[in-house]
PDB file of N, CA and C in Angstrom:
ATOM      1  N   UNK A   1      91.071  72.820 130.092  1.00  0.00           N
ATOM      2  CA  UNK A   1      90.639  74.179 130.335  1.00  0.00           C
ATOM      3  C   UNK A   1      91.228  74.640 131.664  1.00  0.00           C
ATOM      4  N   UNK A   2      91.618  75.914 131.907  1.00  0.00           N
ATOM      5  CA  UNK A   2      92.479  76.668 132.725  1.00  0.00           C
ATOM      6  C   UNK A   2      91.532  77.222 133.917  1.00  0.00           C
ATOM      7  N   UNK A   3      90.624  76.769 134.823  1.00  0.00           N
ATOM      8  CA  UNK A   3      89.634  77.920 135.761  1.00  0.00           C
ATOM      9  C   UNK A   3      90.430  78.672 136.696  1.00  0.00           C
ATOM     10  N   UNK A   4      89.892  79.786 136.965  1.00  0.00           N
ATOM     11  CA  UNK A   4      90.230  80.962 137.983  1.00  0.00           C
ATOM     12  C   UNK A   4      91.007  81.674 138.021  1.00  0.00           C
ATOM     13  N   UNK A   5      91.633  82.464 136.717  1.00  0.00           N
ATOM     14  CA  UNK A   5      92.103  83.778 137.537  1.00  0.00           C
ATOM     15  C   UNK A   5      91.704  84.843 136.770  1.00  0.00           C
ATOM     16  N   UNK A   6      91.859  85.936 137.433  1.00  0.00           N
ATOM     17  CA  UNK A   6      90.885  86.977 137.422  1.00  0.00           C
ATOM     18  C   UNK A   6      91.746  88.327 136.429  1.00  0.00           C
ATOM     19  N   UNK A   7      92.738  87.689 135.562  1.00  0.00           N
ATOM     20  CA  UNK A   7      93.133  88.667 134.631  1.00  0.00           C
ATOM     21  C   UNK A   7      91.897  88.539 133.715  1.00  0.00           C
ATOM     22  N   UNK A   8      92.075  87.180 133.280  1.00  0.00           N
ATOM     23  CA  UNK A   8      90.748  87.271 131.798  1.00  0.00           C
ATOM     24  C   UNK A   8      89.116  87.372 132.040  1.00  0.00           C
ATOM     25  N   UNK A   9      89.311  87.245 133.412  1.00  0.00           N
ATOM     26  CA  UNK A   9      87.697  87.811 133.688  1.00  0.00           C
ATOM     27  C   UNK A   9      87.755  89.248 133.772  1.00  0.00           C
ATOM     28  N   UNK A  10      88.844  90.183 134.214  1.00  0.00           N
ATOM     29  CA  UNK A  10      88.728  91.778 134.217  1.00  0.00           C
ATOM     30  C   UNK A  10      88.596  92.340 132.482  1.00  0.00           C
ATOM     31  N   UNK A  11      89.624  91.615 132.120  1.00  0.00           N
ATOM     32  CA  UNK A  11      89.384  91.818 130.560  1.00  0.00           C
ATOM     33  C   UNK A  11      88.243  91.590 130.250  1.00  0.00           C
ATOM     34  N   UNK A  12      87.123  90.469 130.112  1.00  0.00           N
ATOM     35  CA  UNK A  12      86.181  89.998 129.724  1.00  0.00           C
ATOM     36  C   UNK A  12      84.942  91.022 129.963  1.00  0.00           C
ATOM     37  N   UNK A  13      85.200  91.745 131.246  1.00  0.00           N
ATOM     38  CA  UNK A  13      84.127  92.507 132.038  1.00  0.00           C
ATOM     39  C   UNK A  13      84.281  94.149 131.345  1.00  0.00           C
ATOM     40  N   UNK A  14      85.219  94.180 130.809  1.00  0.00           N
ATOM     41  CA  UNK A  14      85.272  95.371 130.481  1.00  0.00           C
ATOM     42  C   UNK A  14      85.284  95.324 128.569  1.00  0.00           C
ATOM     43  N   UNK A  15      85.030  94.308 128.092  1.00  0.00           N
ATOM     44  CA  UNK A  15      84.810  94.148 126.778  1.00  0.00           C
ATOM     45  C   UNK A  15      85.878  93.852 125.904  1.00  0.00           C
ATOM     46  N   UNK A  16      87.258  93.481 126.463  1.00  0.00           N
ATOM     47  CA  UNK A  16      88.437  93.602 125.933  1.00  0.00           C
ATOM     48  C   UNK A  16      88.122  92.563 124.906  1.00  0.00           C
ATOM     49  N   UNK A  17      89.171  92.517 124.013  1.00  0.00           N
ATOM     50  CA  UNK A  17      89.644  91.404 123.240  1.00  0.00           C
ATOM     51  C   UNK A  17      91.533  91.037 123.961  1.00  0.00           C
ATOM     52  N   UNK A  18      92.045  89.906 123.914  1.00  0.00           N
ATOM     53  CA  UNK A  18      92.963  89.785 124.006  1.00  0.00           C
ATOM     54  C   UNK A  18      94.273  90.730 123.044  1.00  0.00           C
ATOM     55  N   UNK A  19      93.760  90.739 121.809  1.00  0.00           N
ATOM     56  CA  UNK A  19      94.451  92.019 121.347  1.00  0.00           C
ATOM     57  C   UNK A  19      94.454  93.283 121.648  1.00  0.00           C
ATOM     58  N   UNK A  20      93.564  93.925 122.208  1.00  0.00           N
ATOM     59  CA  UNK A  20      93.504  95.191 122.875  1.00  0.00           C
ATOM     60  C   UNK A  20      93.892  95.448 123.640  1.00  0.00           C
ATOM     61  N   UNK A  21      94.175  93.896 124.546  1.00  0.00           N
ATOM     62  CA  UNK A  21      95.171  94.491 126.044  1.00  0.00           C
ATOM     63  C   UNK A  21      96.217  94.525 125.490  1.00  0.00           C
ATOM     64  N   UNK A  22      96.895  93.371 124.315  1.00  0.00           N
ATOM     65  CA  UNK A  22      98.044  93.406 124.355  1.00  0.00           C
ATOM     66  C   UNK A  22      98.559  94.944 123.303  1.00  0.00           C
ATOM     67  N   UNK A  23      97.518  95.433 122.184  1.00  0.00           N
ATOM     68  CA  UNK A  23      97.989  97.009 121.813  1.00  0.00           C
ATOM     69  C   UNK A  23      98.360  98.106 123.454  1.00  0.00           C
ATOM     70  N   UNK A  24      97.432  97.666 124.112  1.00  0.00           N
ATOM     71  CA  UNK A  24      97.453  98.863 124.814  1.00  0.00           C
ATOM     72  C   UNK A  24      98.390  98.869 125.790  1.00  0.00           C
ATOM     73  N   UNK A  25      99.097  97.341 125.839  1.00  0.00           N
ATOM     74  CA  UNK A  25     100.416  97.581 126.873  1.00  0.00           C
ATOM     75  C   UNK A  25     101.391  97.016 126.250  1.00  0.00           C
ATOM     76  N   UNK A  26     101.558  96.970 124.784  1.00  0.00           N
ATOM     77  CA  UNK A  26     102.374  96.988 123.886  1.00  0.00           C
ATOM     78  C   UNK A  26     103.006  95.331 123.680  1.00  0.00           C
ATOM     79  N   UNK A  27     102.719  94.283 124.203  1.00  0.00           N
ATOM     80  CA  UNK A  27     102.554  93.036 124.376  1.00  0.00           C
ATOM     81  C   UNK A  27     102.200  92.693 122.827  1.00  0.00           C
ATOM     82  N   UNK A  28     102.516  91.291 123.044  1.00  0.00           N
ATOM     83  CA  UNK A  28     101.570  90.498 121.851  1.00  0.00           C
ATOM     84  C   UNK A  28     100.532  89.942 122.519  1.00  0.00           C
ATOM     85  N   UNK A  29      99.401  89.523 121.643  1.00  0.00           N
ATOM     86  CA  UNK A  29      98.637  88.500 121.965  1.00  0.00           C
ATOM     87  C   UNK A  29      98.503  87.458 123.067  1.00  0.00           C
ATOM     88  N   UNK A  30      99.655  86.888 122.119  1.00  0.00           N
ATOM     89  CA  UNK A  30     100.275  85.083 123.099  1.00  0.00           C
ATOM     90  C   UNK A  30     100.603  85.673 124.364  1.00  0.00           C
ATOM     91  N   UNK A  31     101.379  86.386 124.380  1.00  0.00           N
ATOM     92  CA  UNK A  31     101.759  87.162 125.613  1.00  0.00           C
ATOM     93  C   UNK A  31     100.417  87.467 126.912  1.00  0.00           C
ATOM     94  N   UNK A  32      99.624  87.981 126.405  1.00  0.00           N
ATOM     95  CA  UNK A  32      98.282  88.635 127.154  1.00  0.00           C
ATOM     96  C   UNK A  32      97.896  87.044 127.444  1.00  0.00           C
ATOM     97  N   UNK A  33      97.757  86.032 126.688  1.00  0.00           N
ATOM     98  CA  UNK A  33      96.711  84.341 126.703  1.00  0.00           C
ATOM     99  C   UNK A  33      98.285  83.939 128.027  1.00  0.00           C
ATOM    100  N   UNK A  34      99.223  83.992 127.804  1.00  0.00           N
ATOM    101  CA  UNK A  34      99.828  83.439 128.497  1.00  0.00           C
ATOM    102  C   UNK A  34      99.974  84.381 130.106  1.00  0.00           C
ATOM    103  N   UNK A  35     100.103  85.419 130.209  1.00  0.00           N
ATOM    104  CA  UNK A  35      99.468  85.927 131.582  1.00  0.00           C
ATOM    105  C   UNK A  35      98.264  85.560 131.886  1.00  0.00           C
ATOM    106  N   UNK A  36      97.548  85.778 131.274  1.00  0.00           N
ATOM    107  CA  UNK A  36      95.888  84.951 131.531  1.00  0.00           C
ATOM    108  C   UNK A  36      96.165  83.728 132.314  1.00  0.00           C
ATOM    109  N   UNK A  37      97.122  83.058 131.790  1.00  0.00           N
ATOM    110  CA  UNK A  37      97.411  81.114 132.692  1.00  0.00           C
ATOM    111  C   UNK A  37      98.037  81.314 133.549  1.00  0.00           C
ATOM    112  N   UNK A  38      98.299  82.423 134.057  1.00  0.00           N
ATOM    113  CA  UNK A  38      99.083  82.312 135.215  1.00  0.00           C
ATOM    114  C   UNK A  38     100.806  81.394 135.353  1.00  0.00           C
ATOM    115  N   UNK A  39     101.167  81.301 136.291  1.00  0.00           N
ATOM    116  CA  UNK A  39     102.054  80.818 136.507  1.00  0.00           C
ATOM    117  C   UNK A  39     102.990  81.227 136.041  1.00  0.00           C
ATOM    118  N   UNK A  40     103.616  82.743 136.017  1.00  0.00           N
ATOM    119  CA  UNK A  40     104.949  83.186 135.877  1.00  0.00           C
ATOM    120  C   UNK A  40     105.939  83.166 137.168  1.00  0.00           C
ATOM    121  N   UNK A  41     107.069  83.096 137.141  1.00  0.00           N
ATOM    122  CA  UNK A  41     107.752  82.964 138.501  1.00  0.00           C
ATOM    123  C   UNK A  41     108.385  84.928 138.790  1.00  0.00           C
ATOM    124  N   UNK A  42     108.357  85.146 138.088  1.00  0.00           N
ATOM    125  CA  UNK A  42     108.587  86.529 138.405  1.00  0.00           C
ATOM    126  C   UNK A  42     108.079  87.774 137.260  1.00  0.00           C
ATOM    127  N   UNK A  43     107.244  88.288 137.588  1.00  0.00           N
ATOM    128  CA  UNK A  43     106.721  89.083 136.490  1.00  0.00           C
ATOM    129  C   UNK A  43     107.064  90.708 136.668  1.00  0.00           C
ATOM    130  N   UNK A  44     108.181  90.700 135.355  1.00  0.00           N
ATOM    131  CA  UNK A  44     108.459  92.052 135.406  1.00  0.00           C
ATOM    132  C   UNK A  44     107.559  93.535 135.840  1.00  0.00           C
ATOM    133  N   UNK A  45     107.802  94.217 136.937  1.00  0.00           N
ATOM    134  CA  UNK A  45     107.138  95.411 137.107  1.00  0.00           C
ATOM    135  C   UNK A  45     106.381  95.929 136.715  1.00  0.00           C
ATOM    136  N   UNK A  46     106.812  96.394 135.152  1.00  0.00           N
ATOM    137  CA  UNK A  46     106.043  97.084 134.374  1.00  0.00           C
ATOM    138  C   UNK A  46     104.957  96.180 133.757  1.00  0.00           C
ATOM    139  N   UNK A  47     105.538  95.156 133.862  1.00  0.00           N
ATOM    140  CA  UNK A  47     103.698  94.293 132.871  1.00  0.00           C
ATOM    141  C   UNK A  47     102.574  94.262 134.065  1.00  0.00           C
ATOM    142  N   UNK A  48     103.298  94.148 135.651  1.00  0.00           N
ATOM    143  CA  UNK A  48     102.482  94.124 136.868  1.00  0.00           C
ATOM    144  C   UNK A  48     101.607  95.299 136.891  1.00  0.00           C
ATOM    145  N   UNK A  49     102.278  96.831 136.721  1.00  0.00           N
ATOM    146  CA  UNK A  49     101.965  97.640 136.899  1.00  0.00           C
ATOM    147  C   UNK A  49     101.132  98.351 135.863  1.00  0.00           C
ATOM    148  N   UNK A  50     101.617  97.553 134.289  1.00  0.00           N
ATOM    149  CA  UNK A  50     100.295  98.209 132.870  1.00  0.00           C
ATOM    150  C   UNK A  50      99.271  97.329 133.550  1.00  0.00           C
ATOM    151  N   UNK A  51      99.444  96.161 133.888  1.00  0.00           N
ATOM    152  CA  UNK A  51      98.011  95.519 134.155  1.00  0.00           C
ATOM    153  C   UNK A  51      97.161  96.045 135.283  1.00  0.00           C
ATOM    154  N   UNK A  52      97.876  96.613 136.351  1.00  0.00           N
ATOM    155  CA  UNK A  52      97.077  97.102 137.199  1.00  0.00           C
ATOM    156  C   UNK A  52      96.311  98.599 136.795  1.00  0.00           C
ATOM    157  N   UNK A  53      96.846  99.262 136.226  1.00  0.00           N
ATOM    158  CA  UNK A  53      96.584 100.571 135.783  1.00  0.00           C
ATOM    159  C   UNK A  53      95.563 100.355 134.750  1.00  0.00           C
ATOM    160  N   UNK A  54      95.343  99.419 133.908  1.00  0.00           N
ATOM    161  CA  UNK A  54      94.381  99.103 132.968  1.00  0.00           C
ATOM    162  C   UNK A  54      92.611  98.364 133.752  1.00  0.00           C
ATOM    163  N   UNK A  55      93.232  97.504 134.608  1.00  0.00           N
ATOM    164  CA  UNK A  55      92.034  97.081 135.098  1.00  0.00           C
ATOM    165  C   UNK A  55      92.097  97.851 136.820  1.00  0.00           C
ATOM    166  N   UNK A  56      92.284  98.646 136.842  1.00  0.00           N
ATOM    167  CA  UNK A  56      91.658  99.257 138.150  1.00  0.00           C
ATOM    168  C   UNK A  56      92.105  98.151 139.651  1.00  0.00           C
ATOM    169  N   UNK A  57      93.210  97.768 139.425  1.00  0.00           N
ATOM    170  CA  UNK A  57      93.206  96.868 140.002  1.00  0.00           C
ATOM    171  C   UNK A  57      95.114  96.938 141.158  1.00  0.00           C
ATOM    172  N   UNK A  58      95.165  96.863 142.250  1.00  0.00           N
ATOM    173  CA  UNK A  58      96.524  96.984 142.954  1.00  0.00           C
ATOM    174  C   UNK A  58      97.326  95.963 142.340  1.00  0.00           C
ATOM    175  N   UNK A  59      98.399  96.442 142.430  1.00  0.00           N
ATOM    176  CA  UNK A  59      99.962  96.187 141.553  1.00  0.00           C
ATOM    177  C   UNK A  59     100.067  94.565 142.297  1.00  0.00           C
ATOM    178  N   UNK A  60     100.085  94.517 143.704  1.00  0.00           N
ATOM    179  CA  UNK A  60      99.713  93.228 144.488  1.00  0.00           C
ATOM    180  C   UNK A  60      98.883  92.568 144.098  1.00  0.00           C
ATOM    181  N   UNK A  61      97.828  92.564 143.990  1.00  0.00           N
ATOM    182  CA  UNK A  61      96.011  91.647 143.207  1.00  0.00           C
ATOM    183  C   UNK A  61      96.912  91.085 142.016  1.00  0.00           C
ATOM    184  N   UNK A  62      97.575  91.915 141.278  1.00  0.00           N
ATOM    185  CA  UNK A  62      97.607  91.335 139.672  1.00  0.00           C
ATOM    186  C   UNK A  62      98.904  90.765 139.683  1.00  0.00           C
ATOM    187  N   UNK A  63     100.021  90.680 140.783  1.00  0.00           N
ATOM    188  CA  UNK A  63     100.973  90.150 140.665  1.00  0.00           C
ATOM    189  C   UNK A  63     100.854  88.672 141.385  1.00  0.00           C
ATOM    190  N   UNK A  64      99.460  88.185 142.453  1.00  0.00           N
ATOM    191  CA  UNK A  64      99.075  87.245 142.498  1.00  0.00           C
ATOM    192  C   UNK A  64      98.454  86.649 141.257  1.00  0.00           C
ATOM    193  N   UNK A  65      97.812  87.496 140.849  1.00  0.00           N
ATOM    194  CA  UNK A  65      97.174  86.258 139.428  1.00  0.00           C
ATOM    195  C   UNK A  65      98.105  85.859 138.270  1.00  0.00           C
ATOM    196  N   UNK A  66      99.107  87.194 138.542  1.00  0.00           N
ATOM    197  CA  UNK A  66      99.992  86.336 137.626  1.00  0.00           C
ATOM    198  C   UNK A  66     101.020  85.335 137.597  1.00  0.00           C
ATOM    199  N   UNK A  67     101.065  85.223 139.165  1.00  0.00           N
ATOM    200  CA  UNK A  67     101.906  83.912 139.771  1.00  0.00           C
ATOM    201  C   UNK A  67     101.263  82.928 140.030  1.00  0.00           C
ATOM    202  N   UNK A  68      99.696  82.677 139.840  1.00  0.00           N
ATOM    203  CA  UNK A  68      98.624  81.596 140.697  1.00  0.00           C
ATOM    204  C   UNK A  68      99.554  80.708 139.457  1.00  0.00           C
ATOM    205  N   UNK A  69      99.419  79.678 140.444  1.00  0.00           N
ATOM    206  CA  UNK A  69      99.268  78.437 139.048  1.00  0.00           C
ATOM    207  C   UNK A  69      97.642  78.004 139.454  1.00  0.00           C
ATOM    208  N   UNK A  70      97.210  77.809 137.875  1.00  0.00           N
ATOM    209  CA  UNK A  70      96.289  77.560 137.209  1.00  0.00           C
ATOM    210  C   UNK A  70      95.810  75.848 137.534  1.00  0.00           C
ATOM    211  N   UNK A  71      94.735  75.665 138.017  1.00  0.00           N
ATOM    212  CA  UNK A  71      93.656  74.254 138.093  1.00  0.00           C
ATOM    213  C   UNK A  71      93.857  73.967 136.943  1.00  0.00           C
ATOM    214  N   UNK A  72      93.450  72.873 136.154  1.00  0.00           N
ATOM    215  CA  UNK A  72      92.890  72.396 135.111  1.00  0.00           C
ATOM    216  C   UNK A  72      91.489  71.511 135.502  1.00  0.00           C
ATOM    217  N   UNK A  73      90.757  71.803 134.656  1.00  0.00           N
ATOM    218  CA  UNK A  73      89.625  71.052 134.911  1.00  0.00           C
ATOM    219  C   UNK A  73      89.096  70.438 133.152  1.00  0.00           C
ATOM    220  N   UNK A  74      88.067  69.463 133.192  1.00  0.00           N
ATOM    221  CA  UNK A  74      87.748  68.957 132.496  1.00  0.00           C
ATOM    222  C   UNK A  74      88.486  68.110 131.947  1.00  0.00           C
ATOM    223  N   UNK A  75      88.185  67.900 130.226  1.00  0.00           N
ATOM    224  CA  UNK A  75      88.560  66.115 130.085  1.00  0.00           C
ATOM    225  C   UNK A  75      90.032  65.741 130.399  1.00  0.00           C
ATOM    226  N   UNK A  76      91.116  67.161 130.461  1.00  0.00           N
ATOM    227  CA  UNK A  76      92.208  67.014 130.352  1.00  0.00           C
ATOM    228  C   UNK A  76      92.853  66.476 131.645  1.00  0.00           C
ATOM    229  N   UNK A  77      92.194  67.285 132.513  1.00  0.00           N
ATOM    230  CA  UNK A  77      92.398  67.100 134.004  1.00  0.00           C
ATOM    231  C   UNK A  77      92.504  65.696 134.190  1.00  0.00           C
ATOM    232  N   UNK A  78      91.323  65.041 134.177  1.00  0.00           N
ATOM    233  CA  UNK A  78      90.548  63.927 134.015  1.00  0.00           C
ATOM    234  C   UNK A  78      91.550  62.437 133.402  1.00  0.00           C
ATOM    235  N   UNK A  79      91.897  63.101 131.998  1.00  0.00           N
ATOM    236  CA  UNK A  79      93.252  62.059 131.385  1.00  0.00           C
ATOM    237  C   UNK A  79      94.047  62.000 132.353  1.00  0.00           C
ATOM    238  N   UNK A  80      94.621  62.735 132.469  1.00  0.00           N
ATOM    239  CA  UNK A  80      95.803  63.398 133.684  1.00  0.00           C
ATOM    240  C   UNK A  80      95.781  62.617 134.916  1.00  0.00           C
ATOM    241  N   UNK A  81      94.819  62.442 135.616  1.00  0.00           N
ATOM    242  CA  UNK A  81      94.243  61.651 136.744  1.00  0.00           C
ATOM    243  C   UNK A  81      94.568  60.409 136.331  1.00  0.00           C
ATOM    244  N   UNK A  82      93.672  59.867 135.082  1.00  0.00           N
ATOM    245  CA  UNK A  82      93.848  58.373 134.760  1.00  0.00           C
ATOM    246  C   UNK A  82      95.150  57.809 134.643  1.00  0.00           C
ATOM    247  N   UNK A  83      96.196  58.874 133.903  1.00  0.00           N
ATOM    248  CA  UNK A  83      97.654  58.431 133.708  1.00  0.00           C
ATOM    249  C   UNK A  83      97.977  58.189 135.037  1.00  0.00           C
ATOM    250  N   UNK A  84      97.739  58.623 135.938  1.00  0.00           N
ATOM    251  CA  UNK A  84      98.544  58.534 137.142  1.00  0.00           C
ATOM    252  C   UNK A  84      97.978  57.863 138.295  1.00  0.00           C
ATOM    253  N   UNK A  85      96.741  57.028 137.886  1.00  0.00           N
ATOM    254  CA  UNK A  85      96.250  56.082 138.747  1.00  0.00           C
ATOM    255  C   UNK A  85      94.901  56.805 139.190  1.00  0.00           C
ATOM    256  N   UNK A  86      94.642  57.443 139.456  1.00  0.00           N
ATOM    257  CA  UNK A  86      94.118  58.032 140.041  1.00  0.00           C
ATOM    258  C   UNK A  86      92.465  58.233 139.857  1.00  0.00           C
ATOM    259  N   UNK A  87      91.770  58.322 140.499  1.00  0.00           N
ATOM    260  CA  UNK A  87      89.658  58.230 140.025  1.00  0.00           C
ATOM    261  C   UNK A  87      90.128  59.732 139.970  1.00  0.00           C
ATOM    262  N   UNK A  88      89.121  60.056 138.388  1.00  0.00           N
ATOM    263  CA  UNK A  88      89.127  61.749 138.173  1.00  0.00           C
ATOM    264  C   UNK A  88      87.829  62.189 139.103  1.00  0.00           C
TER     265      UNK A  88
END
């Protein structure tokens, strides 16, 4: 599981479905789940700027969440740890 960033909680708060963001800024789906995870290295303007204009939110705020890389937490994390020696 992916914790903390604050695209799919603005969506969430305002009742979206992942398809609705992606009709309304002409995206697919996968597209909208995969901004949700963060970690793009450069995110074109205009997806910076539909996202900000949709959630009320500066063109800056949403071009950090869409560059955060993403925690993992839970069992996966956890495997992840064990492969690599490590106490989860």
């Amino acid at each position: 599981m992916l914790k903390g960033n604050k695209l799919r909680e603005w969506r969430l708060e305002r009742g979206l479905a992942a398809q609705d963001v992606a009709d309304r800024l002409s995206l697919s789906r996968t597209f909208v789940y995969q901004h949700e995870m963060g970690g793009m290295k450069n995110p074109p303007m205009r997806i910076v700027n539909a996202y900000a204009e949709l959630y009320n939110q500066s063109p800056g705020t949403v071009r950090r969440e869409l560059t955060r890389p993403q925690k993992e937490t839970g069992s996966k994390a956890k495997l992840r740890k064990l492969k690599k020696g490590k106490k989860p």
